[in-house]
Protein backbone atom coordinates (compact mmCIF):
# COMPACT_ATOMS: atom_id res chain seq x y z
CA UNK A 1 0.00 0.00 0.00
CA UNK A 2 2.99 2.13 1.36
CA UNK A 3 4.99 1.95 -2.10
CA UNK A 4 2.37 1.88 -4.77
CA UNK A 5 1.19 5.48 -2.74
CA UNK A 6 4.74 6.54 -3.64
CA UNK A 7 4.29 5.04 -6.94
CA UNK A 8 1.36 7.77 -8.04
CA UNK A 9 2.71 10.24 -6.33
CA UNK A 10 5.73 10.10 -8.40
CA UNK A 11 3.96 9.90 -11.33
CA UNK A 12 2.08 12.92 -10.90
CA UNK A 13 5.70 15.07 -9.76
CA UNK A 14 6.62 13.36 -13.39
CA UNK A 15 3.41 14.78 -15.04
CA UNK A 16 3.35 17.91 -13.88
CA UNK A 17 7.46 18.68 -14.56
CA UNK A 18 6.88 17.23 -18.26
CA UNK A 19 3.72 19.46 -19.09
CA UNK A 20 5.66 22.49 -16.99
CA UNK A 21 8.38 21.91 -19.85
CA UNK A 22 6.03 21.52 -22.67
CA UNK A 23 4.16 24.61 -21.41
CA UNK A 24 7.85 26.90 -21.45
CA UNK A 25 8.28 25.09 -24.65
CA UNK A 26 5.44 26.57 -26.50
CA UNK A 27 6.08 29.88 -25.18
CA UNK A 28 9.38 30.19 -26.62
CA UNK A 29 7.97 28.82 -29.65
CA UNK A 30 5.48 30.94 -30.21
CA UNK A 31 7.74 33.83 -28.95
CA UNK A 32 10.14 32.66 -31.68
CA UNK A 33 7.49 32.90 -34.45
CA UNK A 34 5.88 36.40 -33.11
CA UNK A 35 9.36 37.75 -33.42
CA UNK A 36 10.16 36.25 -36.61
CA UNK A 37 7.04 37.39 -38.38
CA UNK A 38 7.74 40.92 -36.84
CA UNK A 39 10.86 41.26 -38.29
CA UNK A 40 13.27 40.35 -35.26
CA UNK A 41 16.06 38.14 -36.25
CA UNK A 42 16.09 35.74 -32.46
CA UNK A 43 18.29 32.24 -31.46
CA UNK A 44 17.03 30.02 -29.40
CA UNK A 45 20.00 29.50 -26.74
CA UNK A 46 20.34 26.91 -23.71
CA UNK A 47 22.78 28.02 -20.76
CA UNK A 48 22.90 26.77 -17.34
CA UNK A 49 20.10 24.40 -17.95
CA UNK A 50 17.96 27.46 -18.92
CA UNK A 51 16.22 28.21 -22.44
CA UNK A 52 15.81 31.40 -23.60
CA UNK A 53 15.48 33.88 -26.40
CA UNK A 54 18.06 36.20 -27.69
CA UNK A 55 18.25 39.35 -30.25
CA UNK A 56 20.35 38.79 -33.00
CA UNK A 57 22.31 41.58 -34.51
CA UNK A 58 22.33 41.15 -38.46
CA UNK A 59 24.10 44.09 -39.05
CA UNK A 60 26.86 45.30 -37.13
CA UNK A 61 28.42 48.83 -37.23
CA UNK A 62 31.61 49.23 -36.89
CA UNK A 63 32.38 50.95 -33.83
CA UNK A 64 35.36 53.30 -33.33
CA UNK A 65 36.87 52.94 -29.84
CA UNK A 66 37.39 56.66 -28.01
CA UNK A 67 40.70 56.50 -26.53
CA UNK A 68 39.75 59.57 -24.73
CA UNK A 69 35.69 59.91 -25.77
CA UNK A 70 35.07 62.74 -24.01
CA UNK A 71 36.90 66.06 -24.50
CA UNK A 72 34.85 68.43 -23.00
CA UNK A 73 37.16 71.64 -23.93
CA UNK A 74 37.68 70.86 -27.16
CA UNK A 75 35.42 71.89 -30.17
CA UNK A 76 36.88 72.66 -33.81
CA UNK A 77 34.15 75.37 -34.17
CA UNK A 78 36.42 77.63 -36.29
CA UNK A 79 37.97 75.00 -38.92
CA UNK A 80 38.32 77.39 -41.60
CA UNK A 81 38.63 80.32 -39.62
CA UNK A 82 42.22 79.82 -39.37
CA UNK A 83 42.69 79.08 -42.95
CA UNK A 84 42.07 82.72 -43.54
CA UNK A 85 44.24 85.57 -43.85
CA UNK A 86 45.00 88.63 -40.98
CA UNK A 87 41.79 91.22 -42.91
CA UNK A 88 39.44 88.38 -43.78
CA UNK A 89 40.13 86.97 -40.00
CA UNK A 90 39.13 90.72 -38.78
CA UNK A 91 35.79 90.85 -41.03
CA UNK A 92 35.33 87.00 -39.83
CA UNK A 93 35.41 88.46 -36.01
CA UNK A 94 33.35 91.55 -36.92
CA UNK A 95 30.55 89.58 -37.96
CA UNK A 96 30.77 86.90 -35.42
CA UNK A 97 31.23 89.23 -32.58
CA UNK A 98 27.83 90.71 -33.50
CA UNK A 99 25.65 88.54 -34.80
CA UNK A 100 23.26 88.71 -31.94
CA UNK A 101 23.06 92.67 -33.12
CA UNK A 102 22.77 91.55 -36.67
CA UNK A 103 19.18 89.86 -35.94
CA UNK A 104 17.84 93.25 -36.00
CA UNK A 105 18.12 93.03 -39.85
CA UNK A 106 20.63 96.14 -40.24
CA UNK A 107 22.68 96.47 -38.07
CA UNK A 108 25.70 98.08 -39.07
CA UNK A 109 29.09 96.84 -38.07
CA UNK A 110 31.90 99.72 -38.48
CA UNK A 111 35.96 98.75 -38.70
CA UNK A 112 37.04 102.08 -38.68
CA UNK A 113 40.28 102.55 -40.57
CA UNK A 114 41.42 99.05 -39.76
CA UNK A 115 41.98 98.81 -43.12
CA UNK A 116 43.03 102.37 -44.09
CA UNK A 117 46.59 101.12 -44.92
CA UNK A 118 45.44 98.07 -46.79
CA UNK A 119 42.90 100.40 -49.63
CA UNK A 120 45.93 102.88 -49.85
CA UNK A 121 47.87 100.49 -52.10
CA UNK A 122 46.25 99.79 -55.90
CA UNK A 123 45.01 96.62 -55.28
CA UNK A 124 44.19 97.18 -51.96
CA UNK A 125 40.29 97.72 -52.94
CA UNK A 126 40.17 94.12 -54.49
CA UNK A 127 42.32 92.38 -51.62
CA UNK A 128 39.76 93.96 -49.47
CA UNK A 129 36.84 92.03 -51.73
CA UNK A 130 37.85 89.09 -51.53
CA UNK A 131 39.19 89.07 -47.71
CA UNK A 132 35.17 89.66 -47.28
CA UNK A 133 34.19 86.99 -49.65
CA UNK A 134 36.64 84.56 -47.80
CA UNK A 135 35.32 85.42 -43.84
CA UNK A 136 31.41 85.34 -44.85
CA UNK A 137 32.65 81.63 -46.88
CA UNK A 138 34.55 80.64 -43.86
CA UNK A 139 31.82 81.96 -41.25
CA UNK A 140 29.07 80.37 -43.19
CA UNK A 141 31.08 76.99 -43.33
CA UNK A 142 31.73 77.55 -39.18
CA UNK A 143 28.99 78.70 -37.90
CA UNK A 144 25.67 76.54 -39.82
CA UNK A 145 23.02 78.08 -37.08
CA UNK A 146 23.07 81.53 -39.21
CA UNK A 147 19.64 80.62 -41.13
CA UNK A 148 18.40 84.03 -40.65
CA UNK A 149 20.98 85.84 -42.50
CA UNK A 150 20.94 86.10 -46.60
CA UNK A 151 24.49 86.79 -47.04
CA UNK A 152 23.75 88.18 -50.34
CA UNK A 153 22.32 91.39 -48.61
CA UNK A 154 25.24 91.98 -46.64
CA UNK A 155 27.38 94.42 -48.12
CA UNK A 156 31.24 95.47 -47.47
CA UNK A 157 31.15 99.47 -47.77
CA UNK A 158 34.52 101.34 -48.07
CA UNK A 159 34.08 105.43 -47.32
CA UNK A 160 37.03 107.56 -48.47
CA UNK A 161 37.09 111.29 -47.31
CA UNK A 162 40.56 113.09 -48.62
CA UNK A 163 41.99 116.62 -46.93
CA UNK A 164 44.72 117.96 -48.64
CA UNK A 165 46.91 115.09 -50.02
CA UNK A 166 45.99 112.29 -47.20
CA UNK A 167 43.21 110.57 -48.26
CA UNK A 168 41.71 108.12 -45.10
CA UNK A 169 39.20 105.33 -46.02
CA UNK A 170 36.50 103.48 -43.39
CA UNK A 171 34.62 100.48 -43.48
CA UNK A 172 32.01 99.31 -42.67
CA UNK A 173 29.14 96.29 -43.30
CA UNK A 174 25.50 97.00 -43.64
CA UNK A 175 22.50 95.92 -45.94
CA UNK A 176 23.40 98.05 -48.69
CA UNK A 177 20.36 99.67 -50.40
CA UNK A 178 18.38 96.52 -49.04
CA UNK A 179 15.23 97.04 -46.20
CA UNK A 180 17.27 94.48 -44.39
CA UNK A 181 19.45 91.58 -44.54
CA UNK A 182 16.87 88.99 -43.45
CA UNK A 183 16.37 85.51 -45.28
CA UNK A 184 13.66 85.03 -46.98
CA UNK A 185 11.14 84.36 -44.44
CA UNK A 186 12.18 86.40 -41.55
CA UNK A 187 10.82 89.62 -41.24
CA UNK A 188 11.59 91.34 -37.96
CA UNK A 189 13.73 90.53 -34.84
CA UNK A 190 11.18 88.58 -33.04
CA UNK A 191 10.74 86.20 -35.96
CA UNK A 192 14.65 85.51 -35.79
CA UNK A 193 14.35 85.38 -32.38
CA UNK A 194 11.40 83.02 -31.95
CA UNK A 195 13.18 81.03 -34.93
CA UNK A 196 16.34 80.36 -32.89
CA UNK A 197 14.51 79.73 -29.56
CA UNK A 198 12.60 76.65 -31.64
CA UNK A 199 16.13 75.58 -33.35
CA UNK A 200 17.49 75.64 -29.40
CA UNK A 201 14.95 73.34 -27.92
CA UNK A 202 15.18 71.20 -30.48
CA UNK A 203 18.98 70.31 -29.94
CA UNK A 204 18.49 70.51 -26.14
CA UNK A 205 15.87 68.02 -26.40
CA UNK A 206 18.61 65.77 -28.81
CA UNK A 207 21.84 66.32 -26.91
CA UNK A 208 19.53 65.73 -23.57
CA UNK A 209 19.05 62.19 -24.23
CA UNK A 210 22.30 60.98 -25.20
CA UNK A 211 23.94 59.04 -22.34
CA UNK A 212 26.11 60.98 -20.19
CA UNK A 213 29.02 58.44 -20.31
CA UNK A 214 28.73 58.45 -24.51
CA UNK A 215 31.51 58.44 -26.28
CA UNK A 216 32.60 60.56 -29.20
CA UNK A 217 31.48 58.07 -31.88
CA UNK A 218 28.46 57.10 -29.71
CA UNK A 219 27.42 60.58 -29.71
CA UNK A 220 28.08 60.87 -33.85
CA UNK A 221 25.76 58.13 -34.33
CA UNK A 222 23.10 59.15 -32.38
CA UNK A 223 22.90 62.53 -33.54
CA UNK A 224 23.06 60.55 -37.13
CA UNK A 225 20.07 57.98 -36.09
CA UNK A 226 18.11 60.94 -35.21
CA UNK A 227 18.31 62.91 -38.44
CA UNK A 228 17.67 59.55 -40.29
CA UNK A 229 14.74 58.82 -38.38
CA UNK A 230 13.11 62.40 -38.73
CA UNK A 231 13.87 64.47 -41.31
CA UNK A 232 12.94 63.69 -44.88
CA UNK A 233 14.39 65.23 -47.76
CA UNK A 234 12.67 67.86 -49.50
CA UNK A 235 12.00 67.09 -53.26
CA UNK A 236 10.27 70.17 -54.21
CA UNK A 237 13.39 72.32 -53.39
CA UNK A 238 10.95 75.08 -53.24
CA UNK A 239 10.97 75.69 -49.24
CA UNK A 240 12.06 78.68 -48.21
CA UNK A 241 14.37 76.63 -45.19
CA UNK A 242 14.99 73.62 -47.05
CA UNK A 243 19.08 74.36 -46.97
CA UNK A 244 19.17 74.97 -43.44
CA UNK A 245 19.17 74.52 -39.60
CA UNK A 246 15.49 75.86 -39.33
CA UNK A 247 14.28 73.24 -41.93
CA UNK A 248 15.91 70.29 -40.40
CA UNK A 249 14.91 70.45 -37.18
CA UNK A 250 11.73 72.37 -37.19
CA UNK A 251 10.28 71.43 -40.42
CA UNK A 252 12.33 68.43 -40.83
CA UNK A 253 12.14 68.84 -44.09
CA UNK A 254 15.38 69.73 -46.08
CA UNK A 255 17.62 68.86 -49.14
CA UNK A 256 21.40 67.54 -48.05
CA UNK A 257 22.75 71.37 -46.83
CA UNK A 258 19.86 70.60 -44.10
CA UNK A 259 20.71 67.71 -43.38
CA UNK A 260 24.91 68.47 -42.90
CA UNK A 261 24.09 72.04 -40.97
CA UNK A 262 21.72 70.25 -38.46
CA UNK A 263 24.34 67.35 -37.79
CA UNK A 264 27.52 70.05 -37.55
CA UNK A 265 25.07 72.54 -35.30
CA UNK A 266 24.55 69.58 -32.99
CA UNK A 267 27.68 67.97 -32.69
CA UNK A 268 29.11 71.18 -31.92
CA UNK A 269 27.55 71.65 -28.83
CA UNK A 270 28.95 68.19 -28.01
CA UNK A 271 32.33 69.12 -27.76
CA UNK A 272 33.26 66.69 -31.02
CA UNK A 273 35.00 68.21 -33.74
CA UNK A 274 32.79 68.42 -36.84
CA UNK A 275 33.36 70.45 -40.28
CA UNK A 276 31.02 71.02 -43.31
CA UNK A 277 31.96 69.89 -46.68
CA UNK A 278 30.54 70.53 -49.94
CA UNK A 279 31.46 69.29 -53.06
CA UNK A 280 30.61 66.93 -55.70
CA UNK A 281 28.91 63.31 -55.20
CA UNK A 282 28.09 60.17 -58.02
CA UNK A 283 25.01 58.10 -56.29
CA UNK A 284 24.43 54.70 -57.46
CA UNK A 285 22.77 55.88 -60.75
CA UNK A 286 25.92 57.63 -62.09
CA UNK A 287 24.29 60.63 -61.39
CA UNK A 288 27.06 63.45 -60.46
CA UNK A 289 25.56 66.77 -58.30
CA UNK A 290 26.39 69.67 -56.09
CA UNK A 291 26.33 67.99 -52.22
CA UNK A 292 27.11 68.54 -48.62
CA UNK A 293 28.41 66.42 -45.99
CA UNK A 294 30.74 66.06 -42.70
CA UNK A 295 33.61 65.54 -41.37
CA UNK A 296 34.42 64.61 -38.09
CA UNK A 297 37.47 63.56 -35.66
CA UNK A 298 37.42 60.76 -33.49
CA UNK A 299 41.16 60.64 -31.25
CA UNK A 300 43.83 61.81 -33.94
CA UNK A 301 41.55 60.55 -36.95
CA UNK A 302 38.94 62.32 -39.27
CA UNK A 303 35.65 60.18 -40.63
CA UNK A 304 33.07 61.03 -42.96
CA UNK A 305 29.58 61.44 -42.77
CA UNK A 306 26.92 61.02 -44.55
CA UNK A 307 23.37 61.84 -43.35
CA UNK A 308 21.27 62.53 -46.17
CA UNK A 309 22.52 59.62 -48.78
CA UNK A 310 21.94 57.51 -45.14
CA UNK A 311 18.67 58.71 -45.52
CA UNK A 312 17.50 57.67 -49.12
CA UNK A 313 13.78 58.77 -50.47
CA UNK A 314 12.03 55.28 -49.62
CA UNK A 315 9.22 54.50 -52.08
CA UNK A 316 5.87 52.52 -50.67
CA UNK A 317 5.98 51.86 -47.32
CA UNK A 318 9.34 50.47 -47.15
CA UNK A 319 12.00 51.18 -44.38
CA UNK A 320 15.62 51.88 -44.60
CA UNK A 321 17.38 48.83 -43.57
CA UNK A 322 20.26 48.62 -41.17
CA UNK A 323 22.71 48.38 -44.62
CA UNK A 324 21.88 51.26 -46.25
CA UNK A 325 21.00 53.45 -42.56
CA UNK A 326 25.04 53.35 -41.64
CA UNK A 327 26.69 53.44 -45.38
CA UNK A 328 28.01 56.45 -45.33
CA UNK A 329 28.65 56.71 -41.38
CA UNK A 330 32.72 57.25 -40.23
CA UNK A 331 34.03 56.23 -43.26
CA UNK A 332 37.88 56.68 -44.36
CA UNK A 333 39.17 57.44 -47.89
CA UNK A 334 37.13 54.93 -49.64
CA UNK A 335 34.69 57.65 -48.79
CA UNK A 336 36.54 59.72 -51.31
CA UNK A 337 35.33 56.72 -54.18
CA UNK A 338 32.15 58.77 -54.85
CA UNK A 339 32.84 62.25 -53.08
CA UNK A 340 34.78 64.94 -54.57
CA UNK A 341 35.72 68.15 -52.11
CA UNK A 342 35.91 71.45 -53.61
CA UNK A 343 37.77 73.42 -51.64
CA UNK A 344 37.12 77.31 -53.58
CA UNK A 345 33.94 78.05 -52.41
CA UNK A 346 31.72 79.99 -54.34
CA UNK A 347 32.92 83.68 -55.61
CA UNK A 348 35.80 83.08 -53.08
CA UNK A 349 39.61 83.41 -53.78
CA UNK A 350 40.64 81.61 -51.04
CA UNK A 351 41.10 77.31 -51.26
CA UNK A 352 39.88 75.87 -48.41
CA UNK A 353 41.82 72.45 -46.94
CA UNK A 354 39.71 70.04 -45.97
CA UNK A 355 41.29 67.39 -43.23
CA UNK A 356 42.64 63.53 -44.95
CA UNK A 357 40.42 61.37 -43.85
CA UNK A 358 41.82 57.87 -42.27
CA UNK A 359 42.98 55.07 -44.32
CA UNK A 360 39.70 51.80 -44.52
């Protein structure tokens, strides 16, 4: 009686641990399948005695170790600042200095006769013109949040008054014969200033929810994943923002000047050194146009960017896949297969050096 007692309650222990196991079975099963079917690429794996479910990752980026990833005083915000000579470095101060005056719209900015000595040679009048040309190229190239300024409406004025045999010549910047300076768009100070205040809280909000302990490539491809994910490039190239800061992250809409200006104007404020590039580009068509991307440094090494070819027009309802999303993210020369820098900027004398990227 004793033992066949112990005989069914041993079967039922038996019972019970087998349909436990075929329960834990099933949900792993059907786990597996719900994952599958939703696109997640899963391994069943058994440690310890344990079954369980794990995330594959198809697609791995290549990370780039920070052997010091984060350098907290150190932002290349002037890149081609110092590429410029002594009078366009003066003009390049002038305007940066007051640029919070210059959202008034016409604000005038006076040198004096900093320059007196400079005009009083023969050439000295044309040196001048293209010292200007160079700062507003390099400032433009530096400093990506100035959406609110058409540079076209800013005017270098040179005033010459002559007693006797000394002649003496000031200068000064202005908006010309122009109502203003504003770009199109912007009509008064508080539009520029609302404007700004939106493009602020937008990169707060970004740079807020990157990890404090991120490091410098971390950082680069977050910013990068966010741009992907939110702006889309603007076909119609009829908005009045579509080439700048504004556009991207306000009406995250915005052709690749946008897209390059937002990701510089962030990563600024994150102490890694980023540059603008423009140039020339060949997508996978063999179709060869004006573009704009970044560089950035990562320890002793600059990496190019990307964002807008990472963010290809998808047609239908498909979604960028992991592939195509970091293409173009920190890559070395091979970069250079399909980019081409151009380093005289528009109406500029002055040839811009862009950093070598690292060797693949």
């Amino acid at each position: 009686m004793i033992k066949s007692e112990n005989g069914r309650v041993l079967n039922l222990i038996l019972n019970l641990f087998l349909k436990f196991i075929i329960t834990i079975a099933l949900v792993i099963i059907v786990a597996f399948i719900t994952l599958k079917v939703l696109g997640v690429d899963v391994k069943v794996s058994y440690n310890d005695g344990k079954l369980s479910l794990q995330k594959q990752n198809t697609y791995k980026v290549k990370v780039i170790d920070d052997e010091y990833p984060n350098i907290a005083d150190y932002q290349e915000d002037s890149y081609f600042y110092k590429q410029l000579d002594d009078n366009a470095k003066a003009i390049y101060l002038g305007l940066q200095d007051n640029l919070e005056n210059m959202q008034s719209g016409n604000y005038r900015i006076d040198f004096g006769t900093r320059f007196n000595t400079l005009l009083q040679t023969p050439e000295g009048q044309q040196a001048l013109s293209n010292s200007y040309q160079d700062a507003v190229d390099a400032l433009k190239q530096d400093t990506p949040g100035l959406f609110y300024i058409d540079f076209s409406k800013v005017y270098l004025n040179t005033y010459s008054v002559t007693e006797g045999d000394t002649t003496t010549h000031t200068v000064f910047i202005d908006q010309g014969d122009n109502q203003n300076y504003f770009a199109k768009g912007f009509n008064n100070k508080a539009d520029v200033v609302r404007a700004i205040s939106q493009v602020e809280e937008v990169k707060k909000l970004i740079v807020s929810s990157i990890p404090q302990n991120s490091s410098n490539f971390e950082k680069i491809m977050y910013v990068h994943d966010w741009l992907v994910d939110n702006l889309k490039y603007d076909e119609t190239l009829s908005r009045d923002n579509r080439s700048n800061v504004y556009g991207a992250l306000v009406e995250r809409d915005v052709t690749c000047q946008g897209y390059a200006k937002a990701f510089k104007y962030i990563i600024d404020s994150l102490s890694v050194p980023c540059i603008l590039v423009k140039g020339d580009a060949t997508n996978s068509q063999g179709v060869t146009e004006k573009h704009v991307w970044n560089y950035v440094q990562i320890n002793d090494g600059w990496y190019a960017v990307d964002v807008t070819w990472d963010d290809p027009i998808v047609i239908g309802t498909g979604e960028i896949s992991p592939e195509i999303k970091y293409t173009y993210l920190c890559k070395g020369k091979s970069f250079l297969d399909n980019h081409v820098e151009e380093g005289t900027l528009p109406g500029s004398e002055e040839y811009f050096k862009f950093p070598e990227l690292v060797s693949d």
